[in-house]
Each structure stands twice: as structure tokens, then as C-alpha cells.
C-alpha atoms as a PDB file:
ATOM      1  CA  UNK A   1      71.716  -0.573  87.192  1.00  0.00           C
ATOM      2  CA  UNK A   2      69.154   1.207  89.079  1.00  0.00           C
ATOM      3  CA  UNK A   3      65.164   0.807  87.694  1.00  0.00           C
ATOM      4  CA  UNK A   4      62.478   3.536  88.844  1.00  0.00           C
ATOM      5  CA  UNK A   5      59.344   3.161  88.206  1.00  0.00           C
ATOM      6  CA  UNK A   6      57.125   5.564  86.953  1.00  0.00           C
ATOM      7  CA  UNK A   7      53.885   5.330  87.839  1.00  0.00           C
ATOM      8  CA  UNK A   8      52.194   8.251  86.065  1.00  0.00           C
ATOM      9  CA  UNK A   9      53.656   6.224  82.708  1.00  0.00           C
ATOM     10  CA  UNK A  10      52.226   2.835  83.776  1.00  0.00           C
ATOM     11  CA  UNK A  11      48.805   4.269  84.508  1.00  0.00           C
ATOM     12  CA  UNK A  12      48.692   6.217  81.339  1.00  0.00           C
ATOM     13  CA  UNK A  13      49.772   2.712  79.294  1.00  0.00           C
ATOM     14  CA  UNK A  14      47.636   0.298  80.729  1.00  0.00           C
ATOM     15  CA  UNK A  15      44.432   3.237  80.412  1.00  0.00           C
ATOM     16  CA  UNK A  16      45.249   2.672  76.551  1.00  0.00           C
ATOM     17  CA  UNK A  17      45.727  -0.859  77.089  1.00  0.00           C
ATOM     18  CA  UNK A  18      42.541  -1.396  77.941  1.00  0.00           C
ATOM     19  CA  UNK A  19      40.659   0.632  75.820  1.00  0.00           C
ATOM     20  CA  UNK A  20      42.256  -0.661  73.136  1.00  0.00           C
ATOM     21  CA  UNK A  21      40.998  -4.080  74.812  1.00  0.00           C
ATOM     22  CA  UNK A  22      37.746  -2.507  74.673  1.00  0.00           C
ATOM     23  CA  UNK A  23      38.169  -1.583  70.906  1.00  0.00           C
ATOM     24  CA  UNK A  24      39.638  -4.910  70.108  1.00  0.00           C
ATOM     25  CA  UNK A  25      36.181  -6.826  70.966  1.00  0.00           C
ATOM     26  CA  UNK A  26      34.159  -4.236  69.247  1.00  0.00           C
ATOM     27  CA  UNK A  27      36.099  -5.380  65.713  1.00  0.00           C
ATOM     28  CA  UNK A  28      35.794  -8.874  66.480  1.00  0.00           C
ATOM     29  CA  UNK A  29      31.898  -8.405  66.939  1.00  0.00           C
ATOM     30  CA  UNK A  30      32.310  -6.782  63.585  1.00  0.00           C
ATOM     31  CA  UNK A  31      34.038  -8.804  61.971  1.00  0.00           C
ATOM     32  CA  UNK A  32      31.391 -11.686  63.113  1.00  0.00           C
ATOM     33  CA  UNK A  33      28.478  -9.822  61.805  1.00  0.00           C
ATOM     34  CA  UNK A  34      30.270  -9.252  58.567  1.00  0.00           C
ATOM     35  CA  UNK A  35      31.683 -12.627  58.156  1.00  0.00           C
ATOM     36  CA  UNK A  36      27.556 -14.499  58.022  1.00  0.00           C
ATOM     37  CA  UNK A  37      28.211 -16.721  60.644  1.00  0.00           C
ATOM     38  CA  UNK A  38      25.646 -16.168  63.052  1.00  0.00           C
ATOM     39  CA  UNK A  39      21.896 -17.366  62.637  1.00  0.00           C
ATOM     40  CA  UNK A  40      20.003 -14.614  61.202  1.00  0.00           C
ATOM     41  CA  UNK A  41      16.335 -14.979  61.272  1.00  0.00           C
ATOM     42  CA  UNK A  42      15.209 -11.503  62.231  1.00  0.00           C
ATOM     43  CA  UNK A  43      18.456 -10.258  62.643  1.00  0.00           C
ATOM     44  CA  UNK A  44      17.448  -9.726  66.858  1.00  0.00           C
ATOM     45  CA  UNK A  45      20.636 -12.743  67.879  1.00  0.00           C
ATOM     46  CA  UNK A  46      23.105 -10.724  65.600  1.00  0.00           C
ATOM     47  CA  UNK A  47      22.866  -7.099  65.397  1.00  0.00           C
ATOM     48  CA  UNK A  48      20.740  -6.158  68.679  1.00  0.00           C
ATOM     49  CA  UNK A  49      21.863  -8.761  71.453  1.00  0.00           C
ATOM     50  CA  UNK A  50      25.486  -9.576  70.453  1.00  0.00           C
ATOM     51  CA  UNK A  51      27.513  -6.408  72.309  1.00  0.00           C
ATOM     52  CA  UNK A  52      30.777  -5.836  73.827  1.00  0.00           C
ATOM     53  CA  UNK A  53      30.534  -6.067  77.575  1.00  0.00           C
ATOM     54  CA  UNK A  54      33.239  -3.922  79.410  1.00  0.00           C
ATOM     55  CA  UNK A  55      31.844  -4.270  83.216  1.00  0.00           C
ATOM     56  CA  UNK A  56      34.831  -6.018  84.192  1.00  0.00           C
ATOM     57  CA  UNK A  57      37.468  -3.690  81.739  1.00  0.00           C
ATOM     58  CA  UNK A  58      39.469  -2.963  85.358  1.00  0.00           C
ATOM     59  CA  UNK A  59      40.159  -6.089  85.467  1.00  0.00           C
ATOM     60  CA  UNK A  60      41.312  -6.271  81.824  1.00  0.00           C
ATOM     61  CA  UNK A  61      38.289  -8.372  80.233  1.00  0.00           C
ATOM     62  CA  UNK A  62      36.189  -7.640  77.888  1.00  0.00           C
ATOM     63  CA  UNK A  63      33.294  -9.907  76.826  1.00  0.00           C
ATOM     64  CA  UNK A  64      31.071 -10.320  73.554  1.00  0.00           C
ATOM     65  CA  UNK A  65      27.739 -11.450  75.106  1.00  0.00           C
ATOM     66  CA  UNK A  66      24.425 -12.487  72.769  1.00  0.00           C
ATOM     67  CA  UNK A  67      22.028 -11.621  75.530  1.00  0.00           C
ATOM     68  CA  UNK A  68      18.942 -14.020  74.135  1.00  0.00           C
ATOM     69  CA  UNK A  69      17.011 -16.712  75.756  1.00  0.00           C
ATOM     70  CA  UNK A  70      17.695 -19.000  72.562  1.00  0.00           C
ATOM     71  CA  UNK A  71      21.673 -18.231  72.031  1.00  0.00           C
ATOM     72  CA  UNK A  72      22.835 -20.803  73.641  1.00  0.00           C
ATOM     73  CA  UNK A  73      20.941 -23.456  72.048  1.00  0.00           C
ATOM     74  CA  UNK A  74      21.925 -22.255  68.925  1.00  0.00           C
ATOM     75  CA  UNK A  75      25.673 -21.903  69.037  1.00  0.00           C
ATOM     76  CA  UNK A  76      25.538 -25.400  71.407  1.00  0.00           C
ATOM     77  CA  UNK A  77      23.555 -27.529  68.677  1.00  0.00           C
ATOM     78  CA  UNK A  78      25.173 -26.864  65.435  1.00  0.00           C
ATOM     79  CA  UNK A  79      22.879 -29.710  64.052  1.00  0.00           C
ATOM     80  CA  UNK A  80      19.832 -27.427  64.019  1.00  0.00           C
ATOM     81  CA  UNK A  81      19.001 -26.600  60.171  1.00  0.00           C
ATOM     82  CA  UNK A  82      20.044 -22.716  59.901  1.00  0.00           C
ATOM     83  CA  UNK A  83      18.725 -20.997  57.674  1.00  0.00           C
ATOM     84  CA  UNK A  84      21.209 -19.550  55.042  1.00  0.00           C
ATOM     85  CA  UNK A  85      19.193 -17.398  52.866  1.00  0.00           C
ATOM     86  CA  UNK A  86      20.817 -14.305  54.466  1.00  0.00           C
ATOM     87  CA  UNK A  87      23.922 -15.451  56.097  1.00  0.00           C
ATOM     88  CA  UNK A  88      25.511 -18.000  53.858  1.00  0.00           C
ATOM     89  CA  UNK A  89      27.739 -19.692  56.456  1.00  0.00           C
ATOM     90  CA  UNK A  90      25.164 -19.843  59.116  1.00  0.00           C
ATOM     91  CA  UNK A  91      25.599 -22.243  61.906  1.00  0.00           C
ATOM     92  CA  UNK A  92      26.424 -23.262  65.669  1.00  0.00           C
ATOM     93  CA  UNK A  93      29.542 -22.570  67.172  1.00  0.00           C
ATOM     94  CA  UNK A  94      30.294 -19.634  65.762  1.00  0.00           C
ATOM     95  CA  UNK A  95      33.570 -18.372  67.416  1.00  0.00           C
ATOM     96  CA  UNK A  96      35.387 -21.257  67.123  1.00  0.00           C
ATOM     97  CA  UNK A  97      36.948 -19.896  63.820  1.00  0.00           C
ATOM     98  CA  UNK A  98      38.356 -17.192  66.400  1.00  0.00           C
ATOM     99  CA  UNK A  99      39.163 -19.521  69.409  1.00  0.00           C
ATOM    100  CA  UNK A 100      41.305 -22.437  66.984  1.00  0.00           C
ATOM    101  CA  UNK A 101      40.115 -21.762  63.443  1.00  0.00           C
ATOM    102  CA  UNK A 102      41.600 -19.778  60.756  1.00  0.00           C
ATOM    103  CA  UNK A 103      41.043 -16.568  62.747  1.00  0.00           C
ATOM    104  CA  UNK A 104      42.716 -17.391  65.886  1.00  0.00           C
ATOM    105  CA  UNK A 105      45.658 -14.815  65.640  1.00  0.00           C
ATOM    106  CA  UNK A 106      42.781 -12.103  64.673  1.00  0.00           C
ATOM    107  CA  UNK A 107      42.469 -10.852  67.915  1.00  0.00           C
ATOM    108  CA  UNK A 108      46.466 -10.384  68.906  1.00  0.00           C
ATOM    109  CA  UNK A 109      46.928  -8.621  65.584  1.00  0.00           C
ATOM    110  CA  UNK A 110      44.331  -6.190  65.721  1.00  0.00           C
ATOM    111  CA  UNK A 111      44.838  -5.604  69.447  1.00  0.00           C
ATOM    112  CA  UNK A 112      49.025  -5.079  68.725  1.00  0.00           C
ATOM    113  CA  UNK A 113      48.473  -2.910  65.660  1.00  0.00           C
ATOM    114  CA  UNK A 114      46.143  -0.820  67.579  1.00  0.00           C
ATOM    115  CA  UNK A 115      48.223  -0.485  70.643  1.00  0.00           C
ATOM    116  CA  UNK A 116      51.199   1.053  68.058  1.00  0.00           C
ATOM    117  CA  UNK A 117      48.597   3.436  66.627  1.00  0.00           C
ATOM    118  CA  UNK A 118      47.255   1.772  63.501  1.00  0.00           C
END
């Protein structure tokens, strides 16, 4: 058996790869907003600061950054009282329901289903 690789292929893959990598974090963030999680005071934490960073996308990661002096301390101290007027399920730690919560296989399923086209 003889293998050749094709490099014009390869490139053309892993350029969809990783904008679908790209893509992928943008629905996560999404699906966070959507889902209440985050604090939500003036709505600054969760729908201006919280982005998809792609700086390091060549080296196939993506990041989803809240870029506020105060994020840290929130999703770090869960105790803090949260106000849930607007988001219901407002709290700390609000990706662990991604990392080893109920929505753990969320980001392999949307990333697979969008690498087939769907």
C-alpha cells in the first residue's frame, strides 16, 4: 500500500477545522447568554465583555474571555448573593455545566455537526 499525501487537501481541511473551531465558541458564548447563568447587573459582564478570542486560532484555540476587572471574583466566589431578577440561574462558576456538567458533550457535538455541514 502506498499513502501520498496531499497537502493542498490537508490545508483546505484543517482551514475549515478551525473556523469551525472559531464558530464552535461563538455558540457556546450563546448558548451561555441564553441559558441565565452569568451575573447580570447591567448586562456590561455578559453581553459586552464575554467574546470569542481567536488570537491563537493557528494554533487551534479558541478562547471565551469576560474581559472585566470584577469577572474573576465573580465566577471564583459563587457565595456572593447574585442577583436573579433577570437571569434566574445566576451564579459563580458558570462554565462548569460545560467543563463536567450536563453540557459537557455540547461542545464536541456542535463542533462535529458543523464540521459535516449542519
Amino acid at each position: 500500500m502506498r499513502f501520498v499525501r496531499n497537502a493542498g487537501a490537508l490545508s483546505q481541511v484543517l482551514g475549515k477545522a478551525r473556523q469551525v473551531l472559531a464558530d464552535t465558541a461563538e455558540e457556546v458564548r450563546a448558548d451561555l447568554v441564553a441559558s441565565g447563568t452569568m451575573p447580570l447587573d447591567s448586562g456590561r459582564l455578559q453581553n459586552d465583555a464575554t467574546t470569542v478570542c481567536t488570537r491563537r486560532l493557528r494554533q487551534n484555540r479558541v478562547a471565551i474571555v469576560s474581559d472585566t476587572v470584577y469577572a474573576r471574583r465573580k465566577y471564583f466566589n459563587p457565595q456572593f448573593n447574585f442577583r436573579r431578577d433577570v437571569n434566574n440561574q445566576a451564579g459563580g462558576r458558570w462554565f462548569d455545566v460545560y467543563l463536567n456538567g450536563g453540557k459537557r458533550l455540547m461542545v464536541r457535538d456542535v463542533f462535529v455537526r458543523r464540521m459535516r455541514g449542519g
